[in-house]
C-alpha atoms as a PDB file:
ATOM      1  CA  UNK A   1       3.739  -4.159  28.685  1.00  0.00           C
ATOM      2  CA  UNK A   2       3.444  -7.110  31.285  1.00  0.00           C
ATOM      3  CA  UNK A   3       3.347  -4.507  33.858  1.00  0.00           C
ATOM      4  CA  UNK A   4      -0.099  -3.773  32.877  1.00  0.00           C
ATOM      5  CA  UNK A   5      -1.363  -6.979  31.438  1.00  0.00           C
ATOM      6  CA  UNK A   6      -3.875  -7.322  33.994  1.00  0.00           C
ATOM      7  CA  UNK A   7      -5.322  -4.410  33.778  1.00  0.00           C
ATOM      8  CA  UNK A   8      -8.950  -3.733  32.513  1.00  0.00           C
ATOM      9  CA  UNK A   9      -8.691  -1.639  29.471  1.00  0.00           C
ATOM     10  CA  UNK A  10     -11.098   1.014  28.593  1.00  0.00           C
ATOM     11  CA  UNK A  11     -12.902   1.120  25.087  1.00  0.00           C
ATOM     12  CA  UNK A  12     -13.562   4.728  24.125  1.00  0.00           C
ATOM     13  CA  UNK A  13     -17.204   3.986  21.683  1.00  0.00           C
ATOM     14  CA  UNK A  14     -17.189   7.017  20.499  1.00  0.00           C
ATOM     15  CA  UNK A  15     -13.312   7.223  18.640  1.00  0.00           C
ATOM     16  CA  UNK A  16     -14.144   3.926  17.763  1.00  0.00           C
ATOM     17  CA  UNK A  17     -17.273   5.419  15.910  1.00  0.00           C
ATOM     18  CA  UNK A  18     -15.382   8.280  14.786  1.00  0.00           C
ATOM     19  CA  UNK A  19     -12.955   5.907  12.875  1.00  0.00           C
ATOM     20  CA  UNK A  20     -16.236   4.064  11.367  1.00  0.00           C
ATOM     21  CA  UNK A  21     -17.074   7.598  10.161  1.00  0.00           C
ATOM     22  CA  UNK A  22     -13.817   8.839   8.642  1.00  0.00           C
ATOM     23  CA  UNK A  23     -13.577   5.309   6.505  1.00  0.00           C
ATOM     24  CA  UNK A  24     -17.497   5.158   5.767  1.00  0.00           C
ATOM     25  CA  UNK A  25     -16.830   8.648   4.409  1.00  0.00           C
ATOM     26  CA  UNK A  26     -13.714   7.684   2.317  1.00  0.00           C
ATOM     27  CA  UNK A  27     -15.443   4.615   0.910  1.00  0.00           C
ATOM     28  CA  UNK A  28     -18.348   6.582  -0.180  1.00  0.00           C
ATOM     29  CA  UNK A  29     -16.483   9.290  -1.562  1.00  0.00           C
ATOM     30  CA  UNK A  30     -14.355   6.531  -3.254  1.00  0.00           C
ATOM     31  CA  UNK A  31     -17.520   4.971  -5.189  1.00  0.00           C
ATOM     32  CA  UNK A  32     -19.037   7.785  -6.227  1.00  0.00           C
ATOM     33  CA  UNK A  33     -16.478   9.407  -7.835  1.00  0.00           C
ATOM     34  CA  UNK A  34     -15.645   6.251  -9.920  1.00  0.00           C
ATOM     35  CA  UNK A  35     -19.003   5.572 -10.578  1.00  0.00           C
ATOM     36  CA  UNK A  36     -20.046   9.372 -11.103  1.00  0.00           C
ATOM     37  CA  UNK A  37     -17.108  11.124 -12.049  1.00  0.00           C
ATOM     38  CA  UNK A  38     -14.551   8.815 -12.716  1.00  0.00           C
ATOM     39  CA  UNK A  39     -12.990  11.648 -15.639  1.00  0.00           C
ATOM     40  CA  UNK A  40     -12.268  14.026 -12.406  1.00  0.00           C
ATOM     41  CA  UNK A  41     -10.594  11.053  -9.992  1.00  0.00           C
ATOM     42  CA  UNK A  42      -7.336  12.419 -10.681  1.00  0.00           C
ATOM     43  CA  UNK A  43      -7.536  16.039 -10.985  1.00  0.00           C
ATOM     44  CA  UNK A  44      -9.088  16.510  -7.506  1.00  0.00           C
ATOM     45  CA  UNK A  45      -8.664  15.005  -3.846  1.00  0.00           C
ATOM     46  CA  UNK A  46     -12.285  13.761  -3.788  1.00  0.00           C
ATOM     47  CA  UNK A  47     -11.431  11.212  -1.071  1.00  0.00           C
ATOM     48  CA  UNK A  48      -8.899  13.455   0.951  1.00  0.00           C
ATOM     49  CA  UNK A  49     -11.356  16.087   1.216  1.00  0.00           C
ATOM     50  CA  UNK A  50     -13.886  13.509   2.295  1.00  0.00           C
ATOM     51  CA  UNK A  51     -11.993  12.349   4.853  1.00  0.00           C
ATOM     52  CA  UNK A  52     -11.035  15.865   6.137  1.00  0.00           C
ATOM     53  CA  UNK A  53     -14.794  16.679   5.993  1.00  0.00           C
ATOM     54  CA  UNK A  54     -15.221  13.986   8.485  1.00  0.00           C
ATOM     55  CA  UNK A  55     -12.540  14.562  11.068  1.00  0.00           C
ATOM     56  CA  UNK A  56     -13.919  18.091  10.937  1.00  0.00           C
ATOM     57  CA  UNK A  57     -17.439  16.562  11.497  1.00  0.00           C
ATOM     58  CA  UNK A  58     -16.185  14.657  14.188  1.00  0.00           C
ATOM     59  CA  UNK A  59     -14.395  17.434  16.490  1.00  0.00           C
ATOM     60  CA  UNK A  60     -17.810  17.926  18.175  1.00  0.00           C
ATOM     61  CA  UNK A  61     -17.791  14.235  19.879  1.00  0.00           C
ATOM     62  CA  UNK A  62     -13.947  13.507  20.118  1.00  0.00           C
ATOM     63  CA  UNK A  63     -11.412  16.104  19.256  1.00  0.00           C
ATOM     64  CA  UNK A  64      -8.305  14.298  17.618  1.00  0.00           C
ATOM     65  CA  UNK A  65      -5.088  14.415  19.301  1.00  0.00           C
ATOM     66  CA  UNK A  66      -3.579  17.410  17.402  1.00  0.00           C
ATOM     67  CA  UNK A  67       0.050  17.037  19.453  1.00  0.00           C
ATOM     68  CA  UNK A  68       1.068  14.097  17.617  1.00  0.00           C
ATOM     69  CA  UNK A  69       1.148  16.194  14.576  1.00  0.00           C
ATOM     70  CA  UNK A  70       4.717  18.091  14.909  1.00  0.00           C
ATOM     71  CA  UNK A  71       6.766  15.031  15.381  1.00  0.00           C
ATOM     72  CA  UNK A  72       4.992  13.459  12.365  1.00  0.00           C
ATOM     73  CA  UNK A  73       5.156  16.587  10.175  1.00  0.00           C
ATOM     74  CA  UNK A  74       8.561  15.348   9.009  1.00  0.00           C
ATOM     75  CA  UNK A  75       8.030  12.158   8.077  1.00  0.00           C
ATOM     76  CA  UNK A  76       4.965  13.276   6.020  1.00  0.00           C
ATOM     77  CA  UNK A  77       7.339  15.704   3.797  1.00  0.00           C
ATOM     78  CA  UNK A  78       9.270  12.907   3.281  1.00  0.00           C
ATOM     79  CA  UNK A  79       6.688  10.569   2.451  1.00  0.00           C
ATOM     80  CA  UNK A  80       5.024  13.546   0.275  1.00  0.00           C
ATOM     81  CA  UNK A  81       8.671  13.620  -1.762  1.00  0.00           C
ATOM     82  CA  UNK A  82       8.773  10.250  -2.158  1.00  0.00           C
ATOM     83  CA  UNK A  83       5.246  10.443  -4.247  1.00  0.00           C
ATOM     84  CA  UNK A  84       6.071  13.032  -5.484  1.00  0.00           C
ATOM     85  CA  UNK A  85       9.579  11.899  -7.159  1.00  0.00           C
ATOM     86  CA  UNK A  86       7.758   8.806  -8.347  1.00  0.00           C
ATOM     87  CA  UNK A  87       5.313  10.502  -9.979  1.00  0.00           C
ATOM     88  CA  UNK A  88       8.270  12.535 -12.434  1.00  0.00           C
ATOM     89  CA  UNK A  89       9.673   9.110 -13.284  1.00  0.00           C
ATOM     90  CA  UNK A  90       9.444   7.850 -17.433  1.00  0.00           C
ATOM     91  CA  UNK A  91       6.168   5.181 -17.128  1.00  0.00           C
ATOM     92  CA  UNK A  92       6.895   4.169 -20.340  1.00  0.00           C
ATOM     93  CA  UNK A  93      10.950   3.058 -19.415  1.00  0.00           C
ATOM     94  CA  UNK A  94       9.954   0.857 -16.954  1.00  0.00           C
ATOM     95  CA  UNK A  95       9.937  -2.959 -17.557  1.00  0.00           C
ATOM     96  CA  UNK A  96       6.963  -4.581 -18.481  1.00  0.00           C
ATOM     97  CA  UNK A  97       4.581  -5.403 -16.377  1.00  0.00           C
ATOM     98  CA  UNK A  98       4.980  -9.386 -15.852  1.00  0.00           C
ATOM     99  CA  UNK A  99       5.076 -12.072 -12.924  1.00  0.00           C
ATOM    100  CA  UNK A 100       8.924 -11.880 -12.867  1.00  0.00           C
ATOM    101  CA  UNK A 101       8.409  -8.213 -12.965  1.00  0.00           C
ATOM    102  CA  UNK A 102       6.002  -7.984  -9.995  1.00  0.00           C
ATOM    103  CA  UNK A 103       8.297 -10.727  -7.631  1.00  0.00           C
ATOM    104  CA  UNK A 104      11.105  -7.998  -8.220  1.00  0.00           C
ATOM    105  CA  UNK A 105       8.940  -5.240  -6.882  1.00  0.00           C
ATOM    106  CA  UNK A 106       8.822  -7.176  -3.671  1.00  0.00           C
ATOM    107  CA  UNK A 107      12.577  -6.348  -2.841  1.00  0.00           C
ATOM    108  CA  UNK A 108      12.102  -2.965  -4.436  1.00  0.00           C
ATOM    109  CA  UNK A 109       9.251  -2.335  -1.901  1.00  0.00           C
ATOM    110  CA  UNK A 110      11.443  -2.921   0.706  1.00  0.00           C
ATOM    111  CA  UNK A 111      13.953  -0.307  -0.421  1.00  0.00           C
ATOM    112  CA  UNK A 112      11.781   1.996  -2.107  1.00  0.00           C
ATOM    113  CA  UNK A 113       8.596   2.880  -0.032  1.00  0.00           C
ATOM    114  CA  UNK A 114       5.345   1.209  -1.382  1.00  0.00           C
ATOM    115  CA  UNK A 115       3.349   3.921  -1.894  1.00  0.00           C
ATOM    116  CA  UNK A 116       5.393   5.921  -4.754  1.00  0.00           C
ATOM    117  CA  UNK A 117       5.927   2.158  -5.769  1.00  0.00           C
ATOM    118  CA  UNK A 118       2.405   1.470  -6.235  1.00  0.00           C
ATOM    119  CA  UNK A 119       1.433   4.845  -7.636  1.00  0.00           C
ATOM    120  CA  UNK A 120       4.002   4.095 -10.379  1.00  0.00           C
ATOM    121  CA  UNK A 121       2.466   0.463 -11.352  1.00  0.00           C
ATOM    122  CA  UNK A 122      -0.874   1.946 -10.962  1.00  0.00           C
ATOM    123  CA  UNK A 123      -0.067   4.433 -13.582  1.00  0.00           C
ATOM    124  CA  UNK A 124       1.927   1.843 -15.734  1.00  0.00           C
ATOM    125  CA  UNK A 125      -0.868  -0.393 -15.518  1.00  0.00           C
ATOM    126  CA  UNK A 126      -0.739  -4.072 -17.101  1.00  0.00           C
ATOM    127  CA  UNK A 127      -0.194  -5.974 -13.482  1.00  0.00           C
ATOM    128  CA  UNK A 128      -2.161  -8.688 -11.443  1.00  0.00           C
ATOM    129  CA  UNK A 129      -3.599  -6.435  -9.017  1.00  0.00           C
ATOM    130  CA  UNK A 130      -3.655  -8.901  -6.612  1.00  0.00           C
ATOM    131  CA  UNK A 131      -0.394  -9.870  -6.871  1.00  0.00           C
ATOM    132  CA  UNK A 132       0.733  -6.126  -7.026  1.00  0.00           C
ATOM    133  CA  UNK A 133      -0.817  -5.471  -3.592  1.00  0.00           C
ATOM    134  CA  UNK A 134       0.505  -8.688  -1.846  1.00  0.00           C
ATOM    135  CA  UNK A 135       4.128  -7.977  -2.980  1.00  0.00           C
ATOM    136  CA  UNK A 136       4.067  -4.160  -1.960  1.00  0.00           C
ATOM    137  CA  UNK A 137       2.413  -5.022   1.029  1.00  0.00           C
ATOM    138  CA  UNK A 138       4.724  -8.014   2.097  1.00  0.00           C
ATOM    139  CA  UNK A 139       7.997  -7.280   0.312  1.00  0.00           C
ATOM    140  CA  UNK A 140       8.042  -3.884   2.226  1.00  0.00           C
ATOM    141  CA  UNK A 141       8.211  -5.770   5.343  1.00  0.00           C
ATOM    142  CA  UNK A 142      11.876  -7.265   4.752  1.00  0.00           C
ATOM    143  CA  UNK A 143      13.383  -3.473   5.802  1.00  0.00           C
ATOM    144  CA  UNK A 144      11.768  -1.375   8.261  1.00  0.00           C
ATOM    145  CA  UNK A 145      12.155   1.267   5.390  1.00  0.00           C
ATOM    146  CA  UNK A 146       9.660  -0.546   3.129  1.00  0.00           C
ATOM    147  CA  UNK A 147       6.300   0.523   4.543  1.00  0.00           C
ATOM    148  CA  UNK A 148       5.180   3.433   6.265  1.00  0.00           C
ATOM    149  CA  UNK A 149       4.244   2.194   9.090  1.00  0.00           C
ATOM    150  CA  UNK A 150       7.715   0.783   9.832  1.00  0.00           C
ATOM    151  CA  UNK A 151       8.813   4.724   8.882  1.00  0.00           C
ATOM    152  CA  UNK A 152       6.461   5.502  11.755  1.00  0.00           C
ATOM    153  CA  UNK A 153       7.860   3.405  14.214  1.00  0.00           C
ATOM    154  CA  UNK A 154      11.515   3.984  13.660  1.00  0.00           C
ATOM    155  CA  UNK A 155      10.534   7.581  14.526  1.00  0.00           C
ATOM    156  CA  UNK A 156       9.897   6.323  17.724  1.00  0.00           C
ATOM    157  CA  UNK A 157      12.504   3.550  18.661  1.00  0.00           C
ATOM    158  CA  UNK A 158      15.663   5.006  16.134  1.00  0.00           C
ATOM    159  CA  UNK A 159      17.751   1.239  17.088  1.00  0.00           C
ATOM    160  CA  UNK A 160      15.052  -0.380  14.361  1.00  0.00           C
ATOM    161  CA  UNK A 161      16.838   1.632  12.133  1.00  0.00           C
ATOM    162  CA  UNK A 162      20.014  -1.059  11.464  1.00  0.00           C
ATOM    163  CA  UNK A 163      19.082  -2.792   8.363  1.00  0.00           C
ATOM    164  CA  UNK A 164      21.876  -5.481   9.183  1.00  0.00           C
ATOM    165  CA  UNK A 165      19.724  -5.970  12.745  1.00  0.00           C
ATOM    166  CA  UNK A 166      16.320  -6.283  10.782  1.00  0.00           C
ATOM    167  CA  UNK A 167      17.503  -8.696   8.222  1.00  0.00           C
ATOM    168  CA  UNK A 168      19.094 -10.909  10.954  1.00  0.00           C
ATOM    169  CA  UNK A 169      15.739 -11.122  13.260  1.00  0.00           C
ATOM    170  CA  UNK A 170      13.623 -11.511  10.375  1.00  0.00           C
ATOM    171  CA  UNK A 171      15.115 -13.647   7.472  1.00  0.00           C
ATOM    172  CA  UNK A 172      12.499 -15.127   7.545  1.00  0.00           C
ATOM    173  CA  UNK A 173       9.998 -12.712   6.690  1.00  0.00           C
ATOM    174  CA  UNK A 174      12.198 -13.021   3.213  1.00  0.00           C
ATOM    175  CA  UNK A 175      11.243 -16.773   2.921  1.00  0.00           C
ATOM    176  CA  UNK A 176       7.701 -16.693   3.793  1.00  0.00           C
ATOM    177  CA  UNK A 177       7.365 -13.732   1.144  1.00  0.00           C
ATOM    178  CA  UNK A 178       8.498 -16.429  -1.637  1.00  0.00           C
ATOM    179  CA  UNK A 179       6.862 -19.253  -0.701  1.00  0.00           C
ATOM    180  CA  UNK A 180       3.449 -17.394  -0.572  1.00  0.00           C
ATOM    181  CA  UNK A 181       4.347 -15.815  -3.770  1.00  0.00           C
ATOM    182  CA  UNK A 182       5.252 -18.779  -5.646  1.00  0.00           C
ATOM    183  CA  UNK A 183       2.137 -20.302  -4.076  1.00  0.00           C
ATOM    184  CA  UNK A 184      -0.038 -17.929  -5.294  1.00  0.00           C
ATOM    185  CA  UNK A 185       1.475 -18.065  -8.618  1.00  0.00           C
ATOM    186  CA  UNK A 186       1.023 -22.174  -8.994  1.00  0.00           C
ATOM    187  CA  UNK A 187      -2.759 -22.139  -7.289  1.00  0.00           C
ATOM    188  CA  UNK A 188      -4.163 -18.766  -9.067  1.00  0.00           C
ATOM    189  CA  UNK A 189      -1.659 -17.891 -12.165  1.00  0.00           C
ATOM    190  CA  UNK A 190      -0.831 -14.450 -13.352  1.00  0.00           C
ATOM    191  CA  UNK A 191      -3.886 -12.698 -14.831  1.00  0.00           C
ATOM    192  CA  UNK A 192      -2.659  -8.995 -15.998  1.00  0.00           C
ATOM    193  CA  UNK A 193      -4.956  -6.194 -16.286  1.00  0.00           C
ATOM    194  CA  UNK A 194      -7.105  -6.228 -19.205  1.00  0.00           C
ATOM    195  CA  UNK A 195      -5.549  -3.023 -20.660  1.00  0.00           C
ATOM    196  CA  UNK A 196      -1.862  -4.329 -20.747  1.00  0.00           C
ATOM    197  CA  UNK A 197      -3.521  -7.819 -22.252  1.00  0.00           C
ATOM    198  CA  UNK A 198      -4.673  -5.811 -25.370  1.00  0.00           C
ATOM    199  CA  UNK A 199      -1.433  -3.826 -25.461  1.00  0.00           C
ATOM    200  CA  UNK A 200       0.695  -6.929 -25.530  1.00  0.00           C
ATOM    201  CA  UNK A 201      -0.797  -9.581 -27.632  1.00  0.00           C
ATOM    202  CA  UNK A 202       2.154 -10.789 -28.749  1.00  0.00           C
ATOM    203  CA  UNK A 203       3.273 -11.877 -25.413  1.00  0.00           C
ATOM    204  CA  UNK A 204       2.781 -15.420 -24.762  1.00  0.00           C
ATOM    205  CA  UNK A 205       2.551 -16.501 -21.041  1.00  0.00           C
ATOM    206  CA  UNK A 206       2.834 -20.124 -20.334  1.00  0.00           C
ATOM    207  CA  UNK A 207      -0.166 -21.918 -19.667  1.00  0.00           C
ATOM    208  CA  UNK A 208      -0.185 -22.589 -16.148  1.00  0.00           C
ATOM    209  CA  UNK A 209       0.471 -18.660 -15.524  1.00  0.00           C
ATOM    210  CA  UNK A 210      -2.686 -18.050 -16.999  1.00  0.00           C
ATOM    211  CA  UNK A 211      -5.599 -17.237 -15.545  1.00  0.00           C
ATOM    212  CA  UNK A 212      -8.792 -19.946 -17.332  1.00  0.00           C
ATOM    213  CA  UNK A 213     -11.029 -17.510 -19.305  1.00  0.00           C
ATOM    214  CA  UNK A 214     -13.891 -18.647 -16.916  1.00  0.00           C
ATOM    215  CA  UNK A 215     -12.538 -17.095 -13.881  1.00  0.00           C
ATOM    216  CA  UNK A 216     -11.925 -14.080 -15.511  1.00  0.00           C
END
């Protein structure tokens, strides 16, 4: 990497544009179907297609780099079977969805990729959803196994594969996810999804983990 520091690095415009294109696509595709047809979100890859639609768009100005997909063909099956596994576990044997619940998830993440992970709470429903994302996001960062981009890159370099290596060069990934979650816990409080509010009344949350009825 220092080898090349100094050298002038080209910005290709035009992939750069083509990236604009494939998310402008996917956000668009996103909002109308939850505005239009919000009944059909899950019975058809509206965004998918989408975003497909616009790579396909794209070939004319920058065709995409289609070597790259062989070596990640694997990892996408895997991936795929992950989601897929989730997605035949009981919703309704899973704990409920609380603060103490959601800190938990942030170890699970790290085990258990986030994406199944977050398809599952999605489909429990009944969690902060901004605590949900920050502790899928971060907790799968303790263990290269977590997220799927550290999948990615253990494709490439297979030594980041020693979780006894990872957890010893980044302990500290593990304290910094606590402190920001018990942070965000003490300056926001736990606000649960509307749904799981009506479907648990008689839970009582302690004051300061709940949300003031002004901020919604």
């Amino acid at each position: 990497m220092l080898t090349h520091a100094r050298t002038r690095m080209r910005i290709d415009w035009v992939r750069i544009a083509v990236i604009g294109l494939i998310l402008a696509f996917a956000l668009v595709a996103n909002v109308a179907t939850n505005i239009k047809f919000p009944g059909y979100a899950d019975r058809f890859p509206f965004i998918g297609l989408a975003v497909w639609t616009a790579i396909l768009v794209s070939i004319v100005f920058r065709a995409p780099e289609w070597n790259v997909i062989p070596p990640a063909f694997r990892g996408s099956i895997f991936l795929l079977s992950l989601v897929s596994t989730a997605s035949m576990m009981p919703v309704e044997e899973l704990p409920v969805a609380s603060w103490k619940t959601t800190l938990g998830l942030g170890f699970v993440s790290a085990v258990f990729d986030n994406i199944p992970l977050t398809a599952l709470a999605i489909k429990q429903g009944g969690y902060d959803w901004g605590f949900l994302a920050y502790v899928v996001g971060f907790g799968g960062s303790m263990i290269w196994f977590g997220s799927s981009s550290g999948v990615a890159l253990s494709s490439m370099y297979p030594e980041t594969k020693s979780v006894v290596q990872w957890l010893r060069h980044g302990w500290y990934i593990i304290v910094a996810y606590l402190v920001g979650f018990c942070l965000m816990l003490g300056l926001l409080g736990w606000g649960p999804d509307t749904p799981h509010r009506r479907g648990h009344e008689g839970v009582v949350l302690p004051a300061h983990f709940t949300r003031r009825a002004a901020t919604g």
